[in-house]
Protein backbone atom coordinates (compact mmCIF):
# COMPACT_ATOMS: atom_id res chain seq x y z
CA UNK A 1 86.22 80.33 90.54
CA UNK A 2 89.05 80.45 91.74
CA UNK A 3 91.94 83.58 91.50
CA UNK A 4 94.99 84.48 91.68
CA UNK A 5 97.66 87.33 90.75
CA UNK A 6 101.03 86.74 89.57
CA UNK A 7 103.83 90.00 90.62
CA UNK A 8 106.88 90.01 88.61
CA UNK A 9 109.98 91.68 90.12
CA UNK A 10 110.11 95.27 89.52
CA UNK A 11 112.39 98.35 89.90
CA UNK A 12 111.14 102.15 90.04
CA UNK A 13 108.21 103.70 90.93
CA UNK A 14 106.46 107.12 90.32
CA UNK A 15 103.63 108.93 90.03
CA UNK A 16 100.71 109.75 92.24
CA UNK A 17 97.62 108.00 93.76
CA UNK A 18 94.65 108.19 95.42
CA UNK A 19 93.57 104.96 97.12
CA UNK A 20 89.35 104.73 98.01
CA UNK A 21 87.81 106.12 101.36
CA UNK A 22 88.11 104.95 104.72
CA UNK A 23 86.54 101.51 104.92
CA UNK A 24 85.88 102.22 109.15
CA UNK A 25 84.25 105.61 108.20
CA UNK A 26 82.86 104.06 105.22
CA UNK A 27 80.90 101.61 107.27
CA UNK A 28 79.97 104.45 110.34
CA UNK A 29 78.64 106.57 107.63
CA UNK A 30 75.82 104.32 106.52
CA UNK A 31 75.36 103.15 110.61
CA UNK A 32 75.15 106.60 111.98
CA UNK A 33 73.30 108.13 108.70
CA UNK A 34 70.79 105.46 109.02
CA UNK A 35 69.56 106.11 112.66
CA UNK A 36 70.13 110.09 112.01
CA UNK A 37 66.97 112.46 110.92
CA UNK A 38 67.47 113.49 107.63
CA UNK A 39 69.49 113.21 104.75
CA UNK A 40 73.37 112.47 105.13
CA UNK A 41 74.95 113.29 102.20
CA UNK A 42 78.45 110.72 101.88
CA UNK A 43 81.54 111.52 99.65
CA UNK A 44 84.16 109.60 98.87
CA UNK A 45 82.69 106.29 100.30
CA UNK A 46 84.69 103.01 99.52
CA UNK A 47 82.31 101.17 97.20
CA UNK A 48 84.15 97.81 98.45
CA UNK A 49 81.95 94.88 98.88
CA UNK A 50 82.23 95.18 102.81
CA UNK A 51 81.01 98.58 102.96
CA UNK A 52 78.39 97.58 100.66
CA UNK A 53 77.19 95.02 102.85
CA UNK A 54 76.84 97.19 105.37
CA UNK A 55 74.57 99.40 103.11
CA UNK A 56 72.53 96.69 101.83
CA UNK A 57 71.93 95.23 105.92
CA UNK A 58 70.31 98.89 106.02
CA UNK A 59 68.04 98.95 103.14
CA UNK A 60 66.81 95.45 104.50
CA UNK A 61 65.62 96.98 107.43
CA UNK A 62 63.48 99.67 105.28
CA UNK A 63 66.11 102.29 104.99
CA UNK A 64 66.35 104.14 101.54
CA UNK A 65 69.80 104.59 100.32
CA UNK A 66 70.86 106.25 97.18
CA UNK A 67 73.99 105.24 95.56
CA UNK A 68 77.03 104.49 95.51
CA UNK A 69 77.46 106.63 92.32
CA UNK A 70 81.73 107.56 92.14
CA UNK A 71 81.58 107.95 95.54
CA UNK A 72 78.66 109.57 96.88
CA UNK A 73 75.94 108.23 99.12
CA UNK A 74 72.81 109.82 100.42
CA UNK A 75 71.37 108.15 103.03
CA UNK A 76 67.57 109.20 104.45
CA UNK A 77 68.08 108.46 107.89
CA UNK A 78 64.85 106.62 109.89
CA UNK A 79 65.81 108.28 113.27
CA UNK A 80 66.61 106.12 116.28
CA UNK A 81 64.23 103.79 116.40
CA UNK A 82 62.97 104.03 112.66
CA UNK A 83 64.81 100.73 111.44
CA UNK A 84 62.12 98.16 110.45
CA UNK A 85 62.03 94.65 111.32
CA UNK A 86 64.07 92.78 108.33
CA UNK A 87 62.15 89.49 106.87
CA UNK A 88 65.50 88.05 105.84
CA UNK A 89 68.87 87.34 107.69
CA UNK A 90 71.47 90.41 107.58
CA UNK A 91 73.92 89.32 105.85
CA UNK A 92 78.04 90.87 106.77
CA UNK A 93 79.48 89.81 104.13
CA UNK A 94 83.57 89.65 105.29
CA UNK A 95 82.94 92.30 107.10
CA UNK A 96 83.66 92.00 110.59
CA UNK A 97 83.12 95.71 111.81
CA UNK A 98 79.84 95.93 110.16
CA UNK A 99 78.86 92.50 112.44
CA UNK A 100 80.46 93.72 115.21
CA UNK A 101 79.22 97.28 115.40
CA UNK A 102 75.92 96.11 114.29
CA UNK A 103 75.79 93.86 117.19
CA UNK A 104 75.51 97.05 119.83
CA UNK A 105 73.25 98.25 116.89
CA UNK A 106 70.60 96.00 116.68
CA UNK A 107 70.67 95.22 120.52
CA UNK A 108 68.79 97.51 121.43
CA UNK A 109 65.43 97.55 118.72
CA UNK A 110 62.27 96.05 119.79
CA UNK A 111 62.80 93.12 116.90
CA UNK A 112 64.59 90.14 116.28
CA UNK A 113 67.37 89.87 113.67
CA UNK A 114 69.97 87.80 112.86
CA UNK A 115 73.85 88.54 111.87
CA UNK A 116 75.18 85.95 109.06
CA UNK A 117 78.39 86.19 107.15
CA UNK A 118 80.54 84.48 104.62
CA UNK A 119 82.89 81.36 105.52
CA UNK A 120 85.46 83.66 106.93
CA UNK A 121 83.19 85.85 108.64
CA UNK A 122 81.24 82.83 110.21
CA UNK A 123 84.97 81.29 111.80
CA UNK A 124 85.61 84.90 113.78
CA UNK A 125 84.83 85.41 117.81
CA UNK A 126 82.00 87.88 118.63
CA UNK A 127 82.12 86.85 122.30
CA UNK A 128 83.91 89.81 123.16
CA UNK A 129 80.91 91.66 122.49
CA UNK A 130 78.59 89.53 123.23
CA UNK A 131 79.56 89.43 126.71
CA UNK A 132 79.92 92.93 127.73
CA UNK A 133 76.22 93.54 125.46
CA UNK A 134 74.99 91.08 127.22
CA UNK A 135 75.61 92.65 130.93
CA UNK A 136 73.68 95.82 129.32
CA UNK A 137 70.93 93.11 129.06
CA UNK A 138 71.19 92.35 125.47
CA UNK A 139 70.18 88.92 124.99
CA UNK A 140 72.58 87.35 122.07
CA UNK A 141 72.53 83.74 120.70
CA UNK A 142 75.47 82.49 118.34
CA UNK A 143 77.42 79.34 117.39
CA UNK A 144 79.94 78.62 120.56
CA UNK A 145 80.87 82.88 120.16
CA UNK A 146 81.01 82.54 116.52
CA UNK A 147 78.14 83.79 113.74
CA UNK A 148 75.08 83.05 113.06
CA UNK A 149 74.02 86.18 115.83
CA UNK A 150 70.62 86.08 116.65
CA UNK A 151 69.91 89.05 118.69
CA UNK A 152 66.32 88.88 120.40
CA UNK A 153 64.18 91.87 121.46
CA UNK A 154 64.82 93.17 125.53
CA UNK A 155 62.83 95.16 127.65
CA UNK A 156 65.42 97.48 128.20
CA UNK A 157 69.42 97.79 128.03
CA UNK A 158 71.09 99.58 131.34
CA UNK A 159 74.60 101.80 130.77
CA UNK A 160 77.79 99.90 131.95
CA UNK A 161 81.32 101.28 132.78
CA UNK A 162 83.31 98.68 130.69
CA UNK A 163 87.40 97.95 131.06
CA UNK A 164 87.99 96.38 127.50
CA UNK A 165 90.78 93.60 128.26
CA UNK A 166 92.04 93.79 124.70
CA UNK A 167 92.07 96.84 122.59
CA UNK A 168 89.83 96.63 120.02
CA UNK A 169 87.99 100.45 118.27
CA UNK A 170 85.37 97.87 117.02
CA UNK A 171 84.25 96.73 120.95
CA UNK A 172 84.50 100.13 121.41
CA UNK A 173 82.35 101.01 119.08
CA UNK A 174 79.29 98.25 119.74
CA UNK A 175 78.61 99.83 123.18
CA UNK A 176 79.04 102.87 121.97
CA UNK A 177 76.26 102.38 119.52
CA UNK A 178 74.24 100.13 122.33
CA UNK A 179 74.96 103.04 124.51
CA UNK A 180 72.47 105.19 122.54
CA UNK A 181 69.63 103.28 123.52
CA UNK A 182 70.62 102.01 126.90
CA UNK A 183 69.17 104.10 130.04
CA UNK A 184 72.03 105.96 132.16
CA UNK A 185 75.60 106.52 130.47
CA UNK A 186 77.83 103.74 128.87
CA UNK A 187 81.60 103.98 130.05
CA UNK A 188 84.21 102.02 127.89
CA UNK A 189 87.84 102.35 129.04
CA UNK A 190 90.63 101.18 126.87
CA UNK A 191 93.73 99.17 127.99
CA UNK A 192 95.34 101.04 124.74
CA UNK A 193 94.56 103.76 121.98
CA UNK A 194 92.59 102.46 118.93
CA UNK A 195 91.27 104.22 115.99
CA UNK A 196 88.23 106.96 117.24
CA UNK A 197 85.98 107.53 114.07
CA UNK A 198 83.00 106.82 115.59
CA UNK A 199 83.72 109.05 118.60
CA UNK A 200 84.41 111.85 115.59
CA UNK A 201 81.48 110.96 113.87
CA UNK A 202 79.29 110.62 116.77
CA UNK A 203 80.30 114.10 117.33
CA UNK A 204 79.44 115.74 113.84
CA UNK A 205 75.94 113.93 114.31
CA UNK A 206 75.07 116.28 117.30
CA UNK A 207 75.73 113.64 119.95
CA UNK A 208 77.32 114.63 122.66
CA UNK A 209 80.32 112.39 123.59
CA UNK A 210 82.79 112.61 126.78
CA UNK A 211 86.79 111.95 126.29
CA UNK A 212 87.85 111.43 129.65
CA UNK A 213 92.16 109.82 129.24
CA UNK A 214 91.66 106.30 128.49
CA UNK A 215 87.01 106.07 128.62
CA UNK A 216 84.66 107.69 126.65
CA UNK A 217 81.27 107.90 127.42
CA UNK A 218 77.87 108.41 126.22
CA UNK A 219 74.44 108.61 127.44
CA UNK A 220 71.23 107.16 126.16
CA UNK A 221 68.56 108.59 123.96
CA UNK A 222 70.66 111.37 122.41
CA UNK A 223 69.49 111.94 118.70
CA UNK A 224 71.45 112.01 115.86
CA UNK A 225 71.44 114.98 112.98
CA UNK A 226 72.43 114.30 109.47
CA UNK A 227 75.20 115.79 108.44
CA UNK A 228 77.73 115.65 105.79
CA UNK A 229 80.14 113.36 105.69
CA UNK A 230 83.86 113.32 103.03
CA UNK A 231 85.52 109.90 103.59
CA UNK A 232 89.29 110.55 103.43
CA UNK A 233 91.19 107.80 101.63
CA UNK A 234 92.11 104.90 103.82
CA UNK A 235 95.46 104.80 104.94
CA UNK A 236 95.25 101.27 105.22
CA UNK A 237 94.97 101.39 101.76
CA UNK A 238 97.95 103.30 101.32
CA UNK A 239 99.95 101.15 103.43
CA UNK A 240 100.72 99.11 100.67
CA UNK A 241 102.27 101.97 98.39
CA UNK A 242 104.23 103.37 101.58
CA UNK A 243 106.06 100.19 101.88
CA UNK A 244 106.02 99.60 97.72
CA UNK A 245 107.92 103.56 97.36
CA UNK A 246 110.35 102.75 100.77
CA UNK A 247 111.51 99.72 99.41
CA UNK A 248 111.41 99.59 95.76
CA UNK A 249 115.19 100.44 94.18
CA UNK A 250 114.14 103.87 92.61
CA UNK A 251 111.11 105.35 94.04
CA UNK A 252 108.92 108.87 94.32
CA UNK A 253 105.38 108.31 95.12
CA UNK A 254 102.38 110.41 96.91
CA UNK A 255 99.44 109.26 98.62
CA UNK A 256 96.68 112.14 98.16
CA UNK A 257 94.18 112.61 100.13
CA UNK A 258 94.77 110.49 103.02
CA UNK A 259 93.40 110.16 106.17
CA UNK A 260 96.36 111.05 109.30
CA UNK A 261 93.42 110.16 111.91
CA UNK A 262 96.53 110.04 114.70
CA UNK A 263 94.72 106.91 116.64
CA UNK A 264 95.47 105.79 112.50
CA UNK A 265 98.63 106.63 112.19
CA UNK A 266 101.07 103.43 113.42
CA UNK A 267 101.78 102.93 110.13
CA UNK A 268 103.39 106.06 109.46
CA UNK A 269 105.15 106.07 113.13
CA UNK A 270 106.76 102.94 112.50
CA UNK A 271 108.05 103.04 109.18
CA UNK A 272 109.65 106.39 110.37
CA UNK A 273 111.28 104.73 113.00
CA UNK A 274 112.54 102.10 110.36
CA UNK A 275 114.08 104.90 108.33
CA UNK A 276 111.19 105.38 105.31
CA UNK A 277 111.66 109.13 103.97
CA UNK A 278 107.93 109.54 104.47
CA UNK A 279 106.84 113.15 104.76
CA UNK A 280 103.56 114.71 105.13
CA UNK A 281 102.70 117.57 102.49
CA UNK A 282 99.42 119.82 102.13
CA UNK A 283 97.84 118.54 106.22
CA UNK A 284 94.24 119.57 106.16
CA UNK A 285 90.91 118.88 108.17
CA UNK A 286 87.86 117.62 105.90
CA UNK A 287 84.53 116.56 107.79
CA UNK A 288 86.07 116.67 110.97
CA UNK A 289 88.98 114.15 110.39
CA UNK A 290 92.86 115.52 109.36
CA UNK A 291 93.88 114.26 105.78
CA UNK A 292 97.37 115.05 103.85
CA UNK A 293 98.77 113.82 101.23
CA UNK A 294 102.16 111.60 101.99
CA UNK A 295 104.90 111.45 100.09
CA UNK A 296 107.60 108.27 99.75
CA UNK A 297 110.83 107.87 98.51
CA UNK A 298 113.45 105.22 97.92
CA UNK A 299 114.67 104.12 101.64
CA UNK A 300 117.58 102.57 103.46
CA UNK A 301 114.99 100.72 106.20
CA UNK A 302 116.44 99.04 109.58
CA UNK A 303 115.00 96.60 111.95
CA UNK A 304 113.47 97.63 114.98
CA UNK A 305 111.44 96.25 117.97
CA UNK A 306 108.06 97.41 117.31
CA UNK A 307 107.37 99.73 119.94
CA UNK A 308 104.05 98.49 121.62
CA UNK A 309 102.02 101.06 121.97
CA UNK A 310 101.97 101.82 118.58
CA UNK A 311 100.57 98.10 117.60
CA UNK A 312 97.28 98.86 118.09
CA UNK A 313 97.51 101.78 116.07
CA UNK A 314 99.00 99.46 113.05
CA UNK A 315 96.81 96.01 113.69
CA UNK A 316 95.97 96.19 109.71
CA UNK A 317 98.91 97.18 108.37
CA UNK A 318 101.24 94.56 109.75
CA UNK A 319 100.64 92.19 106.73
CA UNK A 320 102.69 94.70 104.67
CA UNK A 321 105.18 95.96 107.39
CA UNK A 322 105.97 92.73 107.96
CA UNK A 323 107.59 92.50 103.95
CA UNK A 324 108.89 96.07 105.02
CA UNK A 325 110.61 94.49 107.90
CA UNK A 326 112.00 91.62 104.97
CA UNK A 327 113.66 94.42 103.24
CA UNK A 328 115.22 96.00 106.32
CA UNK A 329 118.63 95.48 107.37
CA UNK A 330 118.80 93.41 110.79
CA UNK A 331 115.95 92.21 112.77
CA UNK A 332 112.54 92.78 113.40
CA UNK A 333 110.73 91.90 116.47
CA UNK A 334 106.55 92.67 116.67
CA UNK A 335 104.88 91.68 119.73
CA UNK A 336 101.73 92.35 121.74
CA UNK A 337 99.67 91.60 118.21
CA UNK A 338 97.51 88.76 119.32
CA UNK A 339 94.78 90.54 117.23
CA UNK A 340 96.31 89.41 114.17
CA UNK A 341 95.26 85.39 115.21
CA UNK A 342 91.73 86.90 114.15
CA UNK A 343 91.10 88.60 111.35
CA UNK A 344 89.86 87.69 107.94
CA UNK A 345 92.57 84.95 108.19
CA UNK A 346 95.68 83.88 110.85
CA UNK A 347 97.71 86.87 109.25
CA UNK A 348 100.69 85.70 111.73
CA UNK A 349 100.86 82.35 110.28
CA UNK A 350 99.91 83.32 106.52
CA UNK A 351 102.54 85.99 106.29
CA UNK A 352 104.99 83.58 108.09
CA UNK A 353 104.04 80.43 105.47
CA UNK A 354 104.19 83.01 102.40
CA UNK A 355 107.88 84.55 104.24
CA UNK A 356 109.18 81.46 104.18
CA UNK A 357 108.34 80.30 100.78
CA UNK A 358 109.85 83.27 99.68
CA UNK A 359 113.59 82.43 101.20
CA UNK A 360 112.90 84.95 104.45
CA UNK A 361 114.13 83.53 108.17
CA UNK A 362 111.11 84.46 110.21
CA UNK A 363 109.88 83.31 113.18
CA UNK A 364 106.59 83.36 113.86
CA UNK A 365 105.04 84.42 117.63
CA UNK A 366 101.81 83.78 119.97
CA UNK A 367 101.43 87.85 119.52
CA UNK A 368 104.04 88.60 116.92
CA UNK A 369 106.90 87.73 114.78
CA UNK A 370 110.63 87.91 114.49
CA UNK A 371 111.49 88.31 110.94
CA UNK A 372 115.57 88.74 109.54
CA UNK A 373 115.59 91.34 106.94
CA UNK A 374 117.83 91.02 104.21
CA UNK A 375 118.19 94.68 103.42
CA UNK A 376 121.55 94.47 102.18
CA UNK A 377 120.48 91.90 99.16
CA UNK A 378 119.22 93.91 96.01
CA UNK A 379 116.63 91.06 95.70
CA UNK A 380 115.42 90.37 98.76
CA UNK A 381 112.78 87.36 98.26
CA UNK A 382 113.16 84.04 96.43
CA UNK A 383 109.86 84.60 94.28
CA UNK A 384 107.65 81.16 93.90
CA UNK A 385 103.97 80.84 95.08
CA UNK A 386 102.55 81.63 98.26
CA UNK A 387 99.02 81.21 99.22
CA UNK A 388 96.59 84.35 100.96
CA UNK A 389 94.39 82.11 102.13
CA UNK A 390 91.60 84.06 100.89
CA UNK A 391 93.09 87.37 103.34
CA UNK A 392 92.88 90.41 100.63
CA UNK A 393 95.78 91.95 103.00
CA UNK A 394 98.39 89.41 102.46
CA UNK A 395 97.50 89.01 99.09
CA UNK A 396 98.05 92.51 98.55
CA UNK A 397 101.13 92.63 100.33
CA UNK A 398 102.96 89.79 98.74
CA UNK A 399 101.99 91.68 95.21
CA UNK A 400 104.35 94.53 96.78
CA UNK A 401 106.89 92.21 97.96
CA UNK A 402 107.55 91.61 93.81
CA UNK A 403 109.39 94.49 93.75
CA UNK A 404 112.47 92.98 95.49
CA UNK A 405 111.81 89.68 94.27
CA UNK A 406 114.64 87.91 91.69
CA UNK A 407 111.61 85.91 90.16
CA UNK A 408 107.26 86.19 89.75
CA UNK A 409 105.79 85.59 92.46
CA UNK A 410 102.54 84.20 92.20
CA UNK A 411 99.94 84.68 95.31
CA UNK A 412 96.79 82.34 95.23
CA UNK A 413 93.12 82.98 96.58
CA UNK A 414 93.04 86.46 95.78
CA UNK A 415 89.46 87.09 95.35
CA UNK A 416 88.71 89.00 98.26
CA UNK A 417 90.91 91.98 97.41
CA UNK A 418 87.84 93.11 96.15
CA UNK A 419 86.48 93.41 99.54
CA UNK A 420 88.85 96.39 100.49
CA UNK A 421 90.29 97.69 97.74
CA UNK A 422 88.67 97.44 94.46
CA UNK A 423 91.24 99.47 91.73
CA UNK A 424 94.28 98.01 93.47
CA UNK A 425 95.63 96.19 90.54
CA UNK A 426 94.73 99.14 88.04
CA UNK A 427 96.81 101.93 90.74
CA UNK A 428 99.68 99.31 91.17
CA UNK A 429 100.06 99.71 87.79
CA UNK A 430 99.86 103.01 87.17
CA UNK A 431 102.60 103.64 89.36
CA UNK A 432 105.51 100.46 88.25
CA UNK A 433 104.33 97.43 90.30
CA UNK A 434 103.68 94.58 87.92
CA UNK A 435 101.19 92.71 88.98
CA UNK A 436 97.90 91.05 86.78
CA UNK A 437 95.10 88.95 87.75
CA UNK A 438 94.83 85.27 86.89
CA UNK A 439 91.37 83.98 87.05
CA UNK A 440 91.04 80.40 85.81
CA UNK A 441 93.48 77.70 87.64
C-alpha cells in the first residue's frame, strides 16, 4: 500500500516535545548489550522499525531480549563469543548502521551468516567496509559491494591502523567492533569528526578505549560489562522542529531531553550561524552522554556557506536545513556532502526535485547544493506534490516546509517515516504543523 501525507500551510507554533531516543545509541545498545555479561538494562530506546531490526538480528542468533515496553529494553548479554549460529538470513531492515556495524560484528565469530535488507538497503555500498575488514582478514562476499553480505568464518582477524578516506562514525564503528576480536590493537584515524557513541558506550561497558586527536584505538579480547544505558532523544529527530519553530511566522517551541553529543551537534552550529534563536536550557549528563533541552523561536534566518567541517557533524540533518536554507534570505551554498548520494535515497537530488516543484531556485551539486532562499516572501514555497522517494527524512522535511507554503503540499511514499520516527505526525500536531496521513492512492 501505498502512503502519503498531505501538509497544509500553517502559521504559529507552541508547546513542548519530546522526540524518541537516539536511533545510533538505540542500535549500539542492543550490539554492545548483546556481547556484554549480564543484563543491560535500556531506557528510552527508539522502538522504530530500524532499531528493531537490529534487536530481532540478535534474538536470531540465540540472544534473549525483553521488550521494547515504552521504552525499556533488557538485554541478557551472551558475552563475546556467546552469539549462536543463526539458521535464517539476518535481516537489516533499512537500516544501514545496523548492516554496517554488524559487518565488523559478525566478522569475527566462528560461523557463517548472512546480512540482507529491504530494496533500499540492498542498493547501498558496503565496500567501504568490506575492504578495510577484509585486510583484518575478514573474508566478505556481496553483490558488486552491495547486500546480500555473506560473511564466512576466519581463522583469525589481525589489528590494522586504518586512515578512513571519507568520514563516516559507521566505518568507524565496524572496526571498532571487529577490533574486539582481532589480535593486537585496531587504529582508525578520521579525515574529519563524526558522531562517537560507540567510543562512549564502549567506554561505560568497561572497555578500555584510546582517543589519540584524529584515531582511536582498541585492542582485542577486552570484555564487555553490562551496564545501564538512558537513550537521550535524537536530535536528528528534533531537527525537524528546530527548523519548523525558526521558520514558522509565530513560534516558541522546546525540544526536551535531547541529546547535545558535540560530534552531534552540526545541526545546532549551523542554524546558529544562520541566525535561529536556538538556546540551550537545563544541559545535563545522563548515561555518559550530555542532553538539554533546546528551545526555538520565530527567526530572521540568512544564507551562509556551510562551513565544512561542520558537514559531517550534520550529514542527516541536511534534508531539513536544506528547507531552512529556502526560508533564509540570500544564498546557501553546502559542499563537501558527497555522503548524502548514499543514504536511504539520493537526498541531494530528492530534496532538489521536491525544491523545485515547490517554486525554490536550487542548484543541485556532486557534494552539495546551492539553494536561493526567499526569506523575504511570507510564503516561501509554491505548495503542489513532491515525491520522498520512499526517504522518511525528506518526507519529513517537506511536511515542515508547509508552514511557509501558500497551498497543501502533498509528499508521496511516506511509509518509511516509520522507520525513524514513529509519533511524528501525532507531535507535529500537537505543536501547529498540519499535517495527516493519506493511505490509499
Amino acid at each position: 500500500m501505498s502512503q502519503s501525507f498531505l501538509a497544509r500551510p500553517g502559521a504559529a507554533l507552541s508547546g513542548s516535545v519530546r522526540v524518541p531516543g537516539d536511533k545510533s545509541i538505540s542500535h549500539r545498545s542492543i550490539m554492545l548489550g548483546a556481547i556484554a555479561q549480564g543484563a543491560t538494562q535500556v531506557t528510552g530506546f527508539l522502538e522504530g522499525a530500524d532499531a528493531i531490526s537490529t534487536m530481532n538480528v540478535f534474538r536470531a542468533m540465540g540472544v534473549q531480549i525483553e521488550g521494547p515496553h515504552e521504552g525499556r529494553v533488557t538485554v541478557h548479554g551472551v558475552g563475546l563469543h556467546g552469539l549462536k549460529p543463526p539458521t535464517v538470513a539476518l535481516d537489516c531492515g533499512n537500516a544501514g548502521t545496523s548492516m554496517r556495524l554488524l559487518s565488523g560484528l559478525l566478522a569475527g565469530q566462528g560461523f557463517e551468516a548472512t546480512l540482507v535488507g529491504d530494496e533500499s538497503l540492498s542498493m547501498r555500498p558496503m565496500r567501504r567496509v568490506i575492504d578495510p575488514l577484509s585486510q583484518m582478514g575478514a573474508k566478505i562476499d556481496s553483490n558488486e559491494g552491495r547486500p546480500p553480505l555473506r560473511i564466512h568464518p576466519v581463522s583469525k582477524l589481525t589489528a590494522i591502523a586504518y586512515d578512513m578516506p571519507m568520514a563516516s562514525a559507521q566505518v568507524k564503528s565496524s572496526l571498532m567492533l571487529a577490533g574486539l576480536y582481532a589480535e593486537g590493537e585496531t587504529r582508525v584515524t578520521e579525515p574529519a569528526p563524526t558522531r562517537d557513541h560507540t567510543e562512549r558506550m564502549l567506554t561505560a561497558f568497561g572497555v578500555k578505549v584510546d582517543v589519540n586527536g584524529a584515531t582511536v584505538s582498541v585492542r582485542g579480547g577486552q570484555a564487555l560489562k553490562a551496564t545501564d544505558i538512558d537513550v537521550p532523544s535524537d536530535i536528528s529527530s528534533a531537527a525537524f522542529f528546530l527548523v519548523a519553530g525558526a521558520i514558522a511566522r509565530q513560534s516558541d517551541v522546546i525540544v526536551r531531553h535531547v541529546g547535545v553529543n558535540p560530534t552531534r551537534t552540526g545541526i545546532i552550529d549551523i542554524l546558529r550561524l544562520m541566525g535561529a534563536q536556538l538556546t540551550l536550557e537545563n544541559p545535563r549528563t545522563v548515561g555518559g552522554e550530555p542532553v538539554a533541552d533546546l528551545r526555538v523561536r520565530t527567526s530572521q534566518l540568512k544564507g551562509i556557506e556551510v562551513p565544512p567541517e561542520l558537514v559531517p557533524l550534520a550529514i542527516d540533518e541536511f534534508p531539513i536545513l536544506f528547507i531552512a536554507a529556502a526560508c533564509a534570505h540570500g544564498r546557501t551554498v553546502v559542499t563537501g556532502a558527497e555522503e548524502l548520494r548514499v543514504k536511504e535515497s539520493d537526498r541531494i537530488a530528492v530534496m532538489a526535485e521536491g525544491l523545485k516543484r515547490l517554486g525554490i531556485d536550487c542548484t543541485p551539486t556532486e557534494d552539495g547544493m546551492v539553494i536561493e532562499g526567499r526569506g523575504e516572501h511570507p510564503e516561501v514555497f509554491s505548495g503542489g506534490e513532491v515525491d520522498s522517494h520512499g526517504d522518511h527524512r525528506p518526507a519529513m522535511s517537506f511536511a515542515v516546509a508547509s508552514l511557509r507554503s501558500s497551498s497543501p503540499i502533498r509528499i508521496k511514499n511516506t511509509l518509511n517515516v516509520g522507520t525513524s520516527f514513529p509519533n511524528f505526525l501525532d507531535l507535529a500536531k500537537s505543536v501547529g504543523i498540519d499535517v495527516e496521513r493519506i493511505d490509499a492512492e
